[in-house]
PDB file of N, CA and C in Angstrom:
ATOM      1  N   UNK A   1     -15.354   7.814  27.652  1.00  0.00           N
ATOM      2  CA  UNK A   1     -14.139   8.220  28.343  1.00  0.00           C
ATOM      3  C   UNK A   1     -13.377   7.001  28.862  1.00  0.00           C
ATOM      4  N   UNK A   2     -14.334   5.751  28.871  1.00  0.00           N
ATOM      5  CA  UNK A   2     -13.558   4.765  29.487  1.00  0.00           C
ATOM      6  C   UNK A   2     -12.292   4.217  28.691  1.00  0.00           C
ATOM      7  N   UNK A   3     -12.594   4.570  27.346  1.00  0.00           N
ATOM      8  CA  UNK A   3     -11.335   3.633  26.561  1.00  0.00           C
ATOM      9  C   UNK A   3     -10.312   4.675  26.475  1.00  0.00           C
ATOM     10  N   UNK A   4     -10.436   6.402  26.407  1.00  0.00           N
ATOM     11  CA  UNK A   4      -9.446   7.317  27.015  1.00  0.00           C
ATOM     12  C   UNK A   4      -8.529   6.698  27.735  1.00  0.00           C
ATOM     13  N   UNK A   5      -9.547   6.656  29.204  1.00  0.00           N
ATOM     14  CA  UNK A   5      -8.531   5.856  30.544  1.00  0.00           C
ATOM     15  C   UNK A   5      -7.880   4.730  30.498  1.00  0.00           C
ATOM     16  N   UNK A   6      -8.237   3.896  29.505  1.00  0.00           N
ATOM     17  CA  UNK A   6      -7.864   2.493  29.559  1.00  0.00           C
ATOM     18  C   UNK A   6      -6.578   2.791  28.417  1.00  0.00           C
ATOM     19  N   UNK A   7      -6.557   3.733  27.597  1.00  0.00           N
ATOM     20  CA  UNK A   7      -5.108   3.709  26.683  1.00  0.00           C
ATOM     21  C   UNK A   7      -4.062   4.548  27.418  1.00  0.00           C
ATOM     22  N   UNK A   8      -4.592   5.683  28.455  1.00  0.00           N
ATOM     23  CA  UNK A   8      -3.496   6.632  29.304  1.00  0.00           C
ATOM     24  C   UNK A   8      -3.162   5.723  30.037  1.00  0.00           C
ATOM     25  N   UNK A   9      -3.917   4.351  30.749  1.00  0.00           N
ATOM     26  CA  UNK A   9      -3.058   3.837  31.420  1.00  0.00           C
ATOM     27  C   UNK A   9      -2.344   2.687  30.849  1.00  0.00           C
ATOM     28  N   UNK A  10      -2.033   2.303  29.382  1.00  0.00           N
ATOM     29  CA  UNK A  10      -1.742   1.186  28.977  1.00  0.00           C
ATOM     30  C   UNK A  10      -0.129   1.566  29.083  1.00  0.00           C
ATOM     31  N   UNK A  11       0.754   1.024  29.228  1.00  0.00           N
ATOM     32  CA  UNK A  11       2.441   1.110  29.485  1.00  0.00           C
ATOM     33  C   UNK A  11       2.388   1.632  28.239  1.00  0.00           C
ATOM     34  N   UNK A  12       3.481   2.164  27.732  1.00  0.00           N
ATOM     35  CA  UNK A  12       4.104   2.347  26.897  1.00  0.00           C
ATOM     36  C   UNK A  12       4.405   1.525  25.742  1.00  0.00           C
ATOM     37  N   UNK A  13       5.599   0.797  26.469  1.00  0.00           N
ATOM     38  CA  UNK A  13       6.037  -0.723  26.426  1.00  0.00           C
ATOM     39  C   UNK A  13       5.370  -1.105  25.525  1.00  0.00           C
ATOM     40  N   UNK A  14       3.593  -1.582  26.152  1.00  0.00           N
ATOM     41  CA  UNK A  14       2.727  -1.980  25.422  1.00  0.00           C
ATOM     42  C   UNK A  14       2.299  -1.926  23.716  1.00  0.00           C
ATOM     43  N   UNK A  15       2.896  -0.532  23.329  1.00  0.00           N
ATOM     44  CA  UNK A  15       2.353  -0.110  21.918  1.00  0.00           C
ATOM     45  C   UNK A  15       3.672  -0.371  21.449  1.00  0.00           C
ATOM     46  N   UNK A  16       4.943  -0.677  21.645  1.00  0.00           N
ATOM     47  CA  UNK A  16       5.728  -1.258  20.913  1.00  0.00           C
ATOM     48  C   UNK A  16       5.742  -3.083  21.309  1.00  0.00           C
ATOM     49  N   UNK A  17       5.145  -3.660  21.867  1.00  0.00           N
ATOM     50  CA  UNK A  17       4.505  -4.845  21.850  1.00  0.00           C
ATOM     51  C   UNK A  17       3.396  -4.929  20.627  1.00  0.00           C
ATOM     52  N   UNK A  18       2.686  -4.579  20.655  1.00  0.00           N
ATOM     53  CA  UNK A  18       2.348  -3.842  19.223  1.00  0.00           C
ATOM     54  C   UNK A  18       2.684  -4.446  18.057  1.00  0.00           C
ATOM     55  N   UNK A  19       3.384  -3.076  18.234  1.00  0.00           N
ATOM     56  CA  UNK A  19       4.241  -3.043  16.902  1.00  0.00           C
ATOM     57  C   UNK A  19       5.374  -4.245  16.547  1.00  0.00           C
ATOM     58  N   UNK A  20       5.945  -4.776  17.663  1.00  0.00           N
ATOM     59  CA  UNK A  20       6.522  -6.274  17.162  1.00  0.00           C
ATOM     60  C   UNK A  20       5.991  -7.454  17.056  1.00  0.00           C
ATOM     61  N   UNK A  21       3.952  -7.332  17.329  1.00  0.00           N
ATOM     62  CA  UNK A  21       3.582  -8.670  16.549  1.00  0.00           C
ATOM     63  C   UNK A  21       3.325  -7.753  15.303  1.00  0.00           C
ATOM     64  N   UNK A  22       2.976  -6.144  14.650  1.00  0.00           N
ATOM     65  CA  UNK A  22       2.662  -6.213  13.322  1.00  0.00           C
ATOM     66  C   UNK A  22       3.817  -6.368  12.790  1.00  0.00           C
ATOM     67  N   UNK A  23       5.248  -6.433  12.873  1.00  0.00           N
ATOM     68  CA  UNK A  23       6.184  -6.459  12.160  1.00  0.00           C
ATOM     69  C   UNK A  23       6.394  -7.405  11.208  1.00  0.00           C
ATOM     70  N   UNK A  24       6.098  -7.563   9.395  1.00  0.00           N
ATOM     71  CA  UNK A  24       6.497  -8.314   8.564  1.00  0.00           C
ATOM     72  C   UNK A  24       7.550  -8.603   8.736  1.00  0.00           C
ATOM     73  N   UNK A  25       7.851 -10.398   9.015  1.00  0.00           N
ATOM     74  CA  UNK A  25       9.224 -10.601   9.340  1.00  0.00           C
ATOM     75  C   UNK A  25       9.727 -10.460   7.318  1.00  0.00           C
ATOM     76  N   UNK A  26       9.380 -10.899   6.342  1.00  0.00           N
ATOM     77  CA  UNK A  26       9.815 -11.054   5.197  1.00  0.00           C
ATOM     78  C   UNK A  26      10.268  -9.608   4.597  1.00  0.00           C
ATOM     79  N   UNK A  27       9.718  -8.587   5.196  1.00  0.00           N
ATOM     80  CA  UNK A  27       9.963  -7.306   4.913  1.00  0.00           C
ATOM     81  C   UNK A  27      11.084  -6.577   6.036  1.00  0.00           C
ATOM     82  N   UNK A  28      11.048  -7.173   6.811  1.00  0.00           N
ATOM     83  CA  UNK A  28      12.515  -7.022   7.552  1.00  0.00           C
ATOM     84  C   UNK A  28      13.441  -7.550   7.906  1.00  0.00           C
ATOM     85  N   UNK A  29      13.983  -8.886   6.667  1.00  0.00           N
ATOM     86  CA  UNK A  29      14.458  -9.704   6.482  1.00  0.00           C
ATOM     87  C   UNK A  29      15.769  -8.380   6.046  1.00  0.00           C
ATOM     88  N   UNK A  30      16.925  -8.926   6.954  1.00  0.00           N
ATOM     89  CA  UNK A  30      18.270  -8.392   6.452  1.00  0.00           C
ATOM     90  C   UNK A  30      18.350  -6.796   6.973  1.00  0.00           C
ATOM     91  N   UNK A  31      17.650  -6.488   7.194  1.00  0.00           N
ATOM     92  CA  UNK A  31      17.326  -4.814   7.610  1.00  0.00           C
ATOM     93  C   UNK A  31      18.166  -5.023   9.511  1.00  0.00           C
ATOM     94  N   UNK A  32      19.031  -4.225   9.863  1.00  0.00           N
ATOM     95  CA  UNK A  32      19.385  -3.232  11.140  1.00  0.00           C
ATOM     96  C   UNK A  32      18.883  -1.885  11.210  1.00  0.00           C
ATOM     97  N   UNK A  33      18.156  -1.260  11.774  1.00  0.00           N
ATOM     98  CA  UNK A  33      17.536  -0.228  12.576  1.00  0.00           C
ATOM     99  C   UNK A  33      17.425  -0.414  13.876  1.00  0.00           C
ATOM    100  N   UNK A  34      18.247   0.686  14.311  1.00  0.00           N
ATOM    101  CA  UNK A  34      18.084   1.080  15.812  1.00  0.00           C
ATOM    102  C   UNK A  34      17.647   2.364  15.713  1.00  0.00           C
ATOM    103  N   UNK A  35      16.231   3.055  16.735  1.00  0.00           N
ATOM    104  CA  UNK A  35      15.777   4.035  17.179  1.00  0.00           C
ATOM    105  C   UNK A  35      15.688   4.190  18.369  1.00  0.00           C
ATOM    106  N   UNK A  36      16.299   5.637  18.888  1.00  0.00           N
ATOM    107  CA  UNK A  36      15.559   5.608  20.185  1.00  0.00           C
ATOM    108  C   UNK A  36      14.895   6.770  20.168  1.00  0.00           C
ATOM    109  N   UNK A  37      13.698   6.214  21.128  1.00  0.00           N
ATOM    110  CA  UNK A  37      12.377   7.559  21.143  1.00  0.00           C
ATOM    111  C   UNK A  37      12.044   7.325  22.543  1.00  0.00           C
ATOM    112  N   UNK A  38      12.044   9.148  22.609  1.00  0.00           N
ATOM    113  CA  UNK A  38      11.703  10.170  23.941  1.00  0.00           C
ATOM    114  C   UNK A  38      10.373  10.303  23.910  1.00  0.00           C
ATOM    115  N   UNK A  39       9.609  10.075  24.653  1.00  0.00           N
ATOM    116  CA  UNK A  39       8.195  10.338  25.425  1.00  0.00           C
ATOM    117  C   UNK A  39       8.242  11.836  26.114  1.00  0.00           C
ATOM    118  N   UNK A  40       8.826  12.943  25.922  1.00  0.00           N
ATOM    119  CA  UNK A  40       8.780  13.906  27.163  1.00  0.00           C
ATOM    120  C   UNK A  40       7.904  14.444  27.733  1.00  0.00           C
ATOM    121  N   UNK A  41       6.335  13.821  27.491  1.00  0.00           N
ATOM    122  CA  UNK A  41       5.167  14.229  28.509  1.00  0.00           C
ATOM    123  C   UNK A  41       5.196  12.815  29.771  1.00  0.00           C
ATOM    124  N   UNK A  42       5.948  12.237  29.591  1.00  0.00           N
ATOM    125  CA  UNK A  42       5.611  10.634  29.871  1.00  0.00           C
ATOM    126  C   UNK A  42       7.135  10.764  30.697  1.00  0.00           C
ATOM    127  N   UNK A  43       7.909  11.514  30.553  1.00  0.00           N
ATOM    128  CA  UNK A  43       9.464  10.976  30.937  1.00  0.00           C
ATOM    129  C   UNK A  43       9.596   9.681  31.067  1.00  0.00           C
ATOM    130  N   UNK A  44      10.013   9.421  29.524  1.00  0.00           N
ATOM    131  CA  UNK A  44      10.106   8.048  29.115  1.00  0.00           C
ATOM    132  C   UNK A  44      11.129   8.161  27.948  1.00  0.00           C
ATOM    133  N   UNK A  45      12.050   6.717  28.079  1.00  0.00           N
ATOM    134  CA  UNK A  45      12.608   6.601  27.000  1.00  0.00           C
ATOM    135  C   UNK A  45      12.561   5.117  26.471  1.00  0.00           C
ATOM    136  N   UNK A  46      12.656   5.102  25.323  1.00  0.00           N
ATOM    137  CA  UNK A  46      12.571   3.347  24.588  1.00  0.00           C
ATOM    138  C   UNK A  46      13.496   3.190  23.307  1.00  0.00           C
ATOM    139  N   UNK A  47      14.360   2.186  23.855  1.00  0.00           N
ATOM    140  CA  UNK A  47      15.374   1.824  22.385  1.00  0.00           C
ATOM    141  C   UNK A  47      14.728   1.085  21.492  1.00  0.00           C
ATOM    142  N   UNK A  48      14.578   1.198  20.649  1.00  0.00           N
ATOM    143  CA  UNK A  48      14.073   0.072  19.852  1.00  0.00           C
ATOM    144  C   UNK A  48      14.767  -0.673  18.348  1.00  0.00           C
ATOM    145  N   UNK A  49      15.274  -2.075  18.114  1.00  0.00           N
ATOM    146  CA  UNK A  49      16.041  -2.190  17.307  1.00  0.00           C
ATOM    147  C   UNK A  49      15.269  -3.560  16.717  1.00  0.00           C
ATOM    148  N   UNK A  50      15.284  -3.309  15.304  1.00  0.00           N
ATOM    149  CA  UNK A  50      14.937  -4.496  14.208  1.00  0.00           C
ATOM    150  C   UNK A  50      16.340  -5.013  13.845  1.00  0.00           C
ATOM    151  N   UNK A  51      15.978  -6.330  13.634  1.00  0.00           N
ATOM    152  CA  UNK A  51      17.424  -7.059  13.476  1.00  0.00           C
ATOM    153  C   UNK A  51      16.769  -8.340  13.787  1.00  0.00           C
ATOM    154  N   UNK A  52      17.228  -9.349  12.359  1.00  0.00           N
ATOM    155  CA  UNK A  52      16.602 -10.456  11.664  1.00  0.00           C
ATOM    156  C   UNK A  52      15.773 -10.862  12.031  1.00  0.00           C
ATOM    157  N   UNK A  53      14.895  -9.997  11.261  1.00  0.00           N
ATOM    158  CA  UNK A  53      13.284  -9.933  11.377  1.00  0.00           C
ATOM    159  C   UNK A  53      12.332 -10.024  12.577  1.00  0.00           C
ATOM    160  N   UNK A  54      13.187  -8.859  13.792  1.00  0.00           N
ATOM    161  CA  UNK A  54      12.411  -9.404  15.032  1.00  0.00           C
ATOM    162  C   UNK A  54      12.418  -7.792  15.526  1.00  0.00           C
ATOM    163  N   UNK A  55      11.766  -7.265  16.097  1.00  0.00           N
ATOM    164  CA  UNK A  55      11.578  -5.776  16.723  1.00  0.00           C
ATOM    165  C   UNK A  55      11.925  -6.242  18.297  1.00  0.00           C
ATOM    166  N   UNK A  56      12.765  -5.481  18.551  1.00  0.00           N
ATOM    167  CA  UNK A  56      13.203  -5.614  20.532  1.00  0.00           C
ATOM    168  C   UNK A  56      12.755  -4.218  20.897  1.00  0.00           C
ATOM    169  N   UNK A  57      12.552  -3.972  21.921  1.00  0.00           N
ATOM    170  CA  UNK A  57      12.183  -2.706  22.968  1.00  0.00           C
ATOM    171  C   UNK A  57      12.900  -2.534  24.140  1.00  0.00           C
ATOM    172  N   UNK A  58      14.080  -1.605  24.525  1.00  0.00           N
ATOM    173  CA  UNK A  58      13.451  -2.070  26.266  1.00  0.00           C
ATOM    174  C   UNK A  58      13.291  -0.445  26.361  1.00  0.00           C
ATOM    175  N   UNK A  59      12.671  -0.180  27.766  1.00  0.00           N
ATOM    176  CA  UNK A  59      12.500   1.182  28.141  1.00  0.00           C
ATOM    177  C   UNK A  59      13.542   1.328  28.972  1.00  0.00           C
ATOM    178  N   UNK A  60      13.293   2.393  29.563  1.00  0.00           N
ATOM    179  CA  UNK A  60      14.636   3.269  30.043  1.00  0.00           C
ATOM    180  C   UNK A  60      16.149   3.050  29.415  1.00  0.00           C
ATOM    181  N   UNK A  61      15.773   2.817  28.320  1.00  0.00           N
ATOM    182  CA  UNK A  61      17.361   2.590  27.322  1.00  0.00           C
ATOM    183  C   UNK A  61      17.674   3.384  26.415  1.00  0.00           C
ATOM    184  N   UNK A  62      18.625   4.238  26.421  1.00  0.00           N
ATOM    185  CA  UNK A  62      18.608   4.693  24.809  1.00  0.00           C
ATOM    186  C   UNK A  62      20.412   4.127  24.455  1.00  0.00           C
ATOM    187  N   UNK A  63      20.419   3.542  23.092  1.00  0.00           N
ATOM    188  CA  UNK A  63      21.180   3.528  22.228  1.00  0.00           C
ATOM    189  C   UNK A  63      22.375   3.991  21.754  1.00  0.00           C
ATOM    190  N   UNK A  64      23.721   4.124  22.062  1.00  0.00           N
ATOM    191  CA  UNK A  64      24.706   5.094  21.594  1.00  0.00           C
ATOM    192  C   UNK A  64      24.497   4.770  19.954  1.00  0.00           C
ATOM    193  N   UNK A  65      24.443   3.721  19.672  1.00  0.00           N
ATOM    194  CA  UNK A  65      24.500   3.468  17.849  1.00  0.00           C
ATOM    195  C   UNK A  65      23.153   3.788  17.142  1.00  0.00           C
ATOM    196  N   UNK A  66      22.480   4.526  17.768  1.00  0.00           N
ATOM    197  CA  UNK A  66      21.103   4.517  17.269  1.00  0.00           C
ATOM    198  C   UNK A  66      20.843   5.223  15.933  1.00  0.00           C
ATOM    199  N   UNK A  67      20.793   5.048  14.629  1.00  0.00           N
ATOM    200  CA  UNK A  67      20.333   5.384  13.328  1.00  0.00           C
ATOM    201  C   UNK A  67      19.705   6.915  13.898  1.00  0.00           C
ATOM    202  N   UNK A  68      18.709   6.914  14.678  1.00  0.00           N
ATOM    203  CA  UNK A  68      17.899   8.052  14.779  1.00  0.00           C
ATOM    204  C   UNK A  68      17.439   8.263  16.300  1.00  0.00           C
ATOM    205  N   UNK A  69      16.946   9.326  16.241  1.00  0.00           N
ATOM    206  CA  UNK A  69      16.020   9.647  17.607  1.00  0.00           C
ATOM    207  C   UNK A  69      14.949  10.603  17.847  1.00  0.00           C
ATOM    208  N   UNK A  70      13.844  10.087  18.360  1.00  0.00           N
ATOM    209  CA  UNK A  70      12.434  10.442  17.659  1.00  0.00           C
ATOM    210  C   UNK A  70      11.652  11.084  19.192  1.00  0.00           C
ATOM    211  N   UNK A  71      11.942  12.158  18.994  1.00  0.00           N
ATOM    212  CA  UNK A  71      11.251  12.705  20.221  1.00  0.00           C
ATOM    213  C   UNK A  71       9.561  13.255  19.896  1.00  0.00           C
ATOM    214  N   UNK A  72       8.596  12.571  20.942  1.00  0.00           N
ATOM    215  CA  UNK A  72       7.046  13.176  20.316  1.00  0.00           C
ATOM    216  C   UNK A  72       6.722  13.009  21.737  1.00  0.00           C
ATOM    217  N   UNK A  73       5.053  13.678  21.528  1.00  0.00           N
ATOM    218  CA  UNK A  73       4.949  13.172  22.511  1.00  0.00           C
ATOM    219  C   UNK A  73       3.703  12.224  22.481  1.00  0.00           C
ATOM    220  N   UNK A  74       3.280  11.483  23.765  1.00  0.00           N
ATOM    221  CA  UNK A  74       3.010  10.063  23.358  1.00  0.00           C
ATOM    222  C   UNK A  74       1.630   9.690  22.183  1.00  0.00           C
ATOM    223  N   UNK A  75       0.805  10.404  22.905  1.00  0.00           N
ATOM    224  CA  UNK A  75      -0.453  10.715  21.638  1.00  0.00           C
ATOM    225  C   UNK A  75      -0.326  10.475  20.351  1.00  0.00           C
ATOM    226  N   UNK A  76       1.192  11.389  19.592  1.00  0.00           N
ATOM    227  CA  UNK A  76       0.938  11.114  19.033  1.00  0.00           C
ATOM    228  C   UNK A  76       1.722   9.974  18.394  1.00  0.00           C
ATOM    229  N   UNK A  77       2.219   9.464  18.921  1.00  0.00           N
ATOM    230  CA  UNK A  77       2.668   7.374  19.019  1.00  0.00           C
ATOM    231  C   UNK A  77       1.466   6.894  18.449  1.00  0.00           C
ATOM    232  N   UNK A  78       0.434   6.617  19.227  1.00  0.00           N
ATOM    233  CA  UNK A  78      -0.737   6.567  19.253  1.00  0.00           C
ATOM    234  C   UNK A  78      -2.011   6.744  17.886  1.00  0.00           C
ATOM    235  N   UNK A  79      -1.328   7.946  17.349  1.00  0.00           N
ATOM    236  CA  UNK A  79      -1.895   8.814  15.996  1.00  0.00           C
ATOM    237  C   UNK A  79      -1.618   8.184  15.306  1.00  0.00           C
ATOM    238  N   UNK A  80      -0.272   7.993  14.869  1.00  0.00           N
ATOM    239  CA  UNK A  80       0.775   7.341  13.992  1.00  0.00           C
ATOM    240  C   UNK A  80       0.331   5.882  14.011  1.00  0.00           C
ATOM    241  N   UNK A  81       0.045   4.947  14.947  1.00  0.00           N
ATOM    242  CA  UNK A  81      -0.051   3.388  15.112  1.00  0.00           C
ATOM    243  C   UNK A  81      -1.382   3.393  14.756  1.00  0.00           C
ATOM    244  N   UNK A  82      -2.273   4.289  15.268  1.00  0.00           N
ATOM    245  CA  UNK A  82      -3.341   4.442  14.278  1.00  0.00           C
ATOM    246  C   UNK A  82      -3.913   4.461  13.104  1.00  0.00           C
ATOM    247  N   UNK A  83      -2.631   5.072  12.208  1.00  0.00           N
ATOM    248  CA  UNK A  83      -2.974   5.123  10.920  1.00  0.00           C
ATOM    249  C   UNK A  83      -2.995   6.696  10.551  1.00  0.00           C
ATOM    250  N   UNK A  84      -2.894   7.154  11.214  1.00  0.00           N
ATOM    251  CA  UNK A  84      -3.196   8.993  11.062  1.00  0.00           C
ATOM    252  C   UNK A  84      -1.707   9.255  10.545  1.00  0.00           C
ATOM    253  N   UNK A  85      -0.805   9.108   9.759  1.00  0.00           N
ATOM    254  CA  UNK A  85       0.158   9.136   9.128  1.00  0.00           C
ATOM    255  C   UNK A  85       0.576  10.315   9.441  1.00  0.00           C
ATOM    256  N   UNK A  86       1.952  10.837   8.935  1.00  0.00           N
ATOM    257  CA  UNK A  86       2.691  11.807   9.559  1.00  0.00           C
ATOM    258  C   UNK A  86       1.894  13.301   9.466  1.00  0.00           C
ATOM    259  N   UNK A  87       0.960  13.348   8.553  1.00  0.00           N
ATOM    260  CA  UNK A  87       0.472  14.828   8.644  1.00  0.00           C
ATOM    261  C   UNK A  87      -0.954  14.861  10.112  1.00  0.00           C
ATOM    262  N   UNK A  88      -0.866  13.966  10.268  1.00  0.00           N
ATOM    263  CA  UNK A  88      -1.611  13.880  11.581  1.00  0.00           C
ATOM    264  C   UNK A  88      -1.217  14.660  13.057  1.00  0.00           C
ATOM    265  N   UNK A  89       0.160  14.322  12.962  1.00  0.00           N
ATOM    266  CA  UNK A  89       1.072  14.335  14.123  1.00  0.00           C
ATOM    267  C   UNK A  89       2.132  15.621  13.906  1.00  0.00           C
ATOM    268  N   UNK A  90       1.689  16.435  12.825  1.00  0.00           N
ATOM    269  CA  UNK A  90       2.664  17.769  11.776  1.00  0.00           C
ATOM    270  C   UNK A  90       3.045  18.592  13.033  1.00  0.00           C
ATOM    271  N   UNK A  91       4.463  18.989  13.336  1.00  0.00           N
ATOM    272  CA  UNK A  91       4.702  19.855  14.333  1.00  0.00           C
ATOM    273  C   UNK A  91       4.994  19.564  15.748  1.00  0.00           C
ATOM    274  N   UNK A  92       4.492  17.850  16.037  1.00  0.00           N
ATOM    275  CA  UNK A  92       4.768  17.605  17.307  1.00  0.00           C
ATOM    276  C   UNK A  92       5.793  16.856  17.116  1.00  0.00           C
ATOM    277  N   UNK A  93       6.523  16.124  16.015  1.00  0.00           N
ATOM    278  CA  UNK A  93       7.872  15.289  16.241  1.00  0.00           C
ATOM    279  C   UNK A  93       8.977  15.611  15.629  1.00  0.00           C
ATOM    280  N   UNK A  94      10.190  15.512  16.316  1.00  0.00           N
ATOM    281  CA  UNK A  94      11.454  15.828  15.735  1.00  0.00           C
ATOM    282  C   UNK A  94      12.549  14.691  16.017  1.00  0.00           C
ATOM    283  N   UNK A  95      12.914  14.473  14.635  1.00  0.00           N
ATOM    284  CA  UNK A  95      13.390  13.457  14.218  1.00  0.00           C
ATOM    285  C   UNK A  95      14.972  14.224  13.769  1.00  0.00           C
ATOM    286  N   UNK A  96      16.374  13.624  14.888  1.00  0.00           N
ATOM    287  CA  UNK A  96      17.652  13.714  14.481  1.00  0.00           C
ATOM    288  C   UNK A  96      18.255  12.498  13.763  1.00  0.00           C
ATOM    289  N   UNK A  97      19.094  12.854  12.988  1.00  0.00           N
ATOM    290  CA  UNK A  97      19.468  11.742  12.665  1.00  0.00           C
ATOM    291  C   UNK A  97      19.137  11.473  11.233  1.00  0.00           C
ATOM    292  N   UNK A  98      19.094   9.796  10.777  1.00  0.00           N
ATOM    293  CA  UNK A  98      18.432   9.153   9.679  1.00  0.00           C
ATOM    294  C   UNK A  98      17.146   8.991   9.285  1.00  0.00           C
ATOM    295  N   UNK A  99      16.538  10.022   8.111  1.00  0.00           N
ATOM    296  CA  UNK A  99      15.246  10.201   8.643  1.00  0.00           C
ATOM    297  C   UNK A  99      14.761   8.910   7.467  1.00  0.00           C
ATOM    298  N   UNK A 100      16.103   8.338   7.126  1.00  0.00           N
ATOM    299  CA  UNK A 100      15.391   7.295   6.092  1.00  0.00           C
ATOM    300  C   UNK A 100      15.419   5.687   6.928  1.00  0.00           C
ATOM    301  N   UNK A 101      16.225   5.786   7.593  1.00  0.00           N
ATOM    302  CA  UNK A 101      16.238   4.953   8.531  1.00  0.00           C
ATOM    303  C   UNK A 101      14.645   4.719   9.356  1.00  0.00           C
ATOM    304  N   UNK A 102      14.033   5.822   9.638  1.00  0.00           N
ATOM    305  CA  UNK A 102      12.820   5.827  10.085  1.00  0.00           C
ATOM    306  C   UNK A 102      11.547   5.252   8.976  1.00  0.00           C
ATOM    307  N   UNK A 103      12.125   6.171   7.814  1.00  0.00           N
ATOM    308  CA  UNK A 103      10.980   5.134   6.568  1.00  0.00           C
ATOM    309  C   UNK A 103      11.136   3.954   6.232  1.00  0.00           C
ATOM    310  N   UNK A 104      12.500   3.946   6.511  1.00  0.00           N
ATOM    311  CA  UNK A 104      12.469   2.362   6.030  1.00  0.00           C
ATOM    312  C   UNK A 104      11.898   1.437   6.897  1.00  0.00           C
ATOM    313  N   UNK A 105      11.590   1.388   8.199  1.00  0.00           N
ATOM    314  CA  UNK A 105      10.963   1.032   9.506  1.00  0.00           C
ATOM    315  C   UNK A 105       9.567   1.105   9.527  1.00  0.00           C
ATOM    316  N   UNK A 106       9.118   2.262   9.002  1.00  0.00           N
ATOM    317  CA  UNK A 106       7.772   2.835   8.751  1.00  0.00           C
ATOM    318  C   UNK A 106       7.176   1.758   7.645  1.00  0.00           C
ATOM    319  N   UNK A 107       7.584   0.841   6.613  1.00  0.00           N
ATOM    320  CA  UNK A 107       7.578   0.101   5.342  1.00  0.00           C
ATOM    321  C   UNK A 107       7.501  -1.305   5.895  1.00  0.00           C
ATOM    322  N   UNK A 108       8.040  -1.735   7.161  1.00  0.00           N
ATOM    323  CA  UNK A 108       8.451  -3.012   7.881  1.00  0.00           C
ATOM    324  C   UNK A 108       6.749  -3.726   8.180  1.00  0.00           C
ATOM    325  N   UNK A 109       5.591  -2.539   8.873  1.00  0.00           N
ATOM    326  CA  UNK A 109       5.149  -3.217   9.258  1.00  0.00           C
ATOM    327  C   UNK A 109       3.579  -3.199   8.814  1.00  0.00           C
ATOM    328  N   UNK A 110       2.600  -4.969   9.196  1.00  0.00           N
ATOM    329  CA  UNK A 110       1.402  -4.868   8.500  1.00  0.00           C
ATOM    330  C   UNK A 110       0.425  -4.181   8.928  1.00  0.00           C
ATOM    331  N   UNK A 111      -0.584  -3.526   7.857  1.00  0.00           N
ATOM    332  CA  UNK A 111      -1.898  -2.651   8.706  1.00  0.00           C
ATOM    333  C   UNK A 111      -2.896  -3.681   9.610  1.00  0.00           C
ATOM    334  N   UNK A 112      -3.343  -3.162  10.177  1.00  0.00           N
ATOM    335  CA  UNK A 112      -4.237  -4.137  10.845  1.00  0.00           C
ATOM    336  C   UNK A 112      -5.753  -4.205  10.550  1.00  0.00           C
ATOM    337  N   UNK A 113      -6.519  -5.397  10.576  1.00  0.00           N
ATOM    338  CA  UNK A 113      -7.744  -5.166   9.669  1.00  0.00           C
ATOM    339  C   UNK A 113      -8.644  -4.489  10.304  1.00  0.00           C
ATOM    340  N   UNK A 114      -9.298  -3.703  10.329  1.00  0.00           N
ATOM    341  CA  UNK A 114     -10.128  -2.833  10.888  1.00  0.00           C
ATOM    342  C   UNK A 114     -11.166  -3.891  11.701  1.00  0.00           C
TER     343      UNK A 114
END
């Protein structure tokens, strides 16, 4: 249960820290994506934008130009960064917007070695 507690209390923030050291800069070379994603168990929000080859975050931001917007809730963030790919997470996220904008983002970054 201890590593439970130790990921409910990790920020948010944190798992898109994450995700901008796995980000292939050569694979997101030339690419703009802006997302913003809703936490609504968490009342949380996070912009997040790739742009020459660098992933930014901030929280409590969302985006007027944003490609998309990805409401889940946080778990399954979590599922997904895991590796449990979208049928993992089936039913808990809804995605407005560019849903290719999101794959193409989804393609950006490296697995991590077990």
């Amino acid at each position: 249960a201890q590593a439970g507690d130790l990921v409910a209390a990790t920020p948010t923030s944190a798992f898109f820290d994450l995700m901008a050291v796995r980000l292939n800069p050569e694979a997101a070379a030339g690419k703009d994506i802006r997302v913003n994603f809703v936490f609504p168990d968490r009342n949380e929000r996070i912009a997040m934008t790739i742009r020459n080859s660098v992933l930014v975050h901030e929280a409590g931001v969302t985006l007027a130009d944003a490609q998309a917007n990805v409401t889940l809730p946080r778990p399954a963030l979590l599922a997904l960064l895991g590796g449990g790919g979208m049928a993992a997470v089936a039913g808990q996220v809804r995605i407005e917007g560019d849903r290719a904008a999101l794959l193409a983002m989804a393609g950006l970054f490296e697995t991590p070695d077990p």
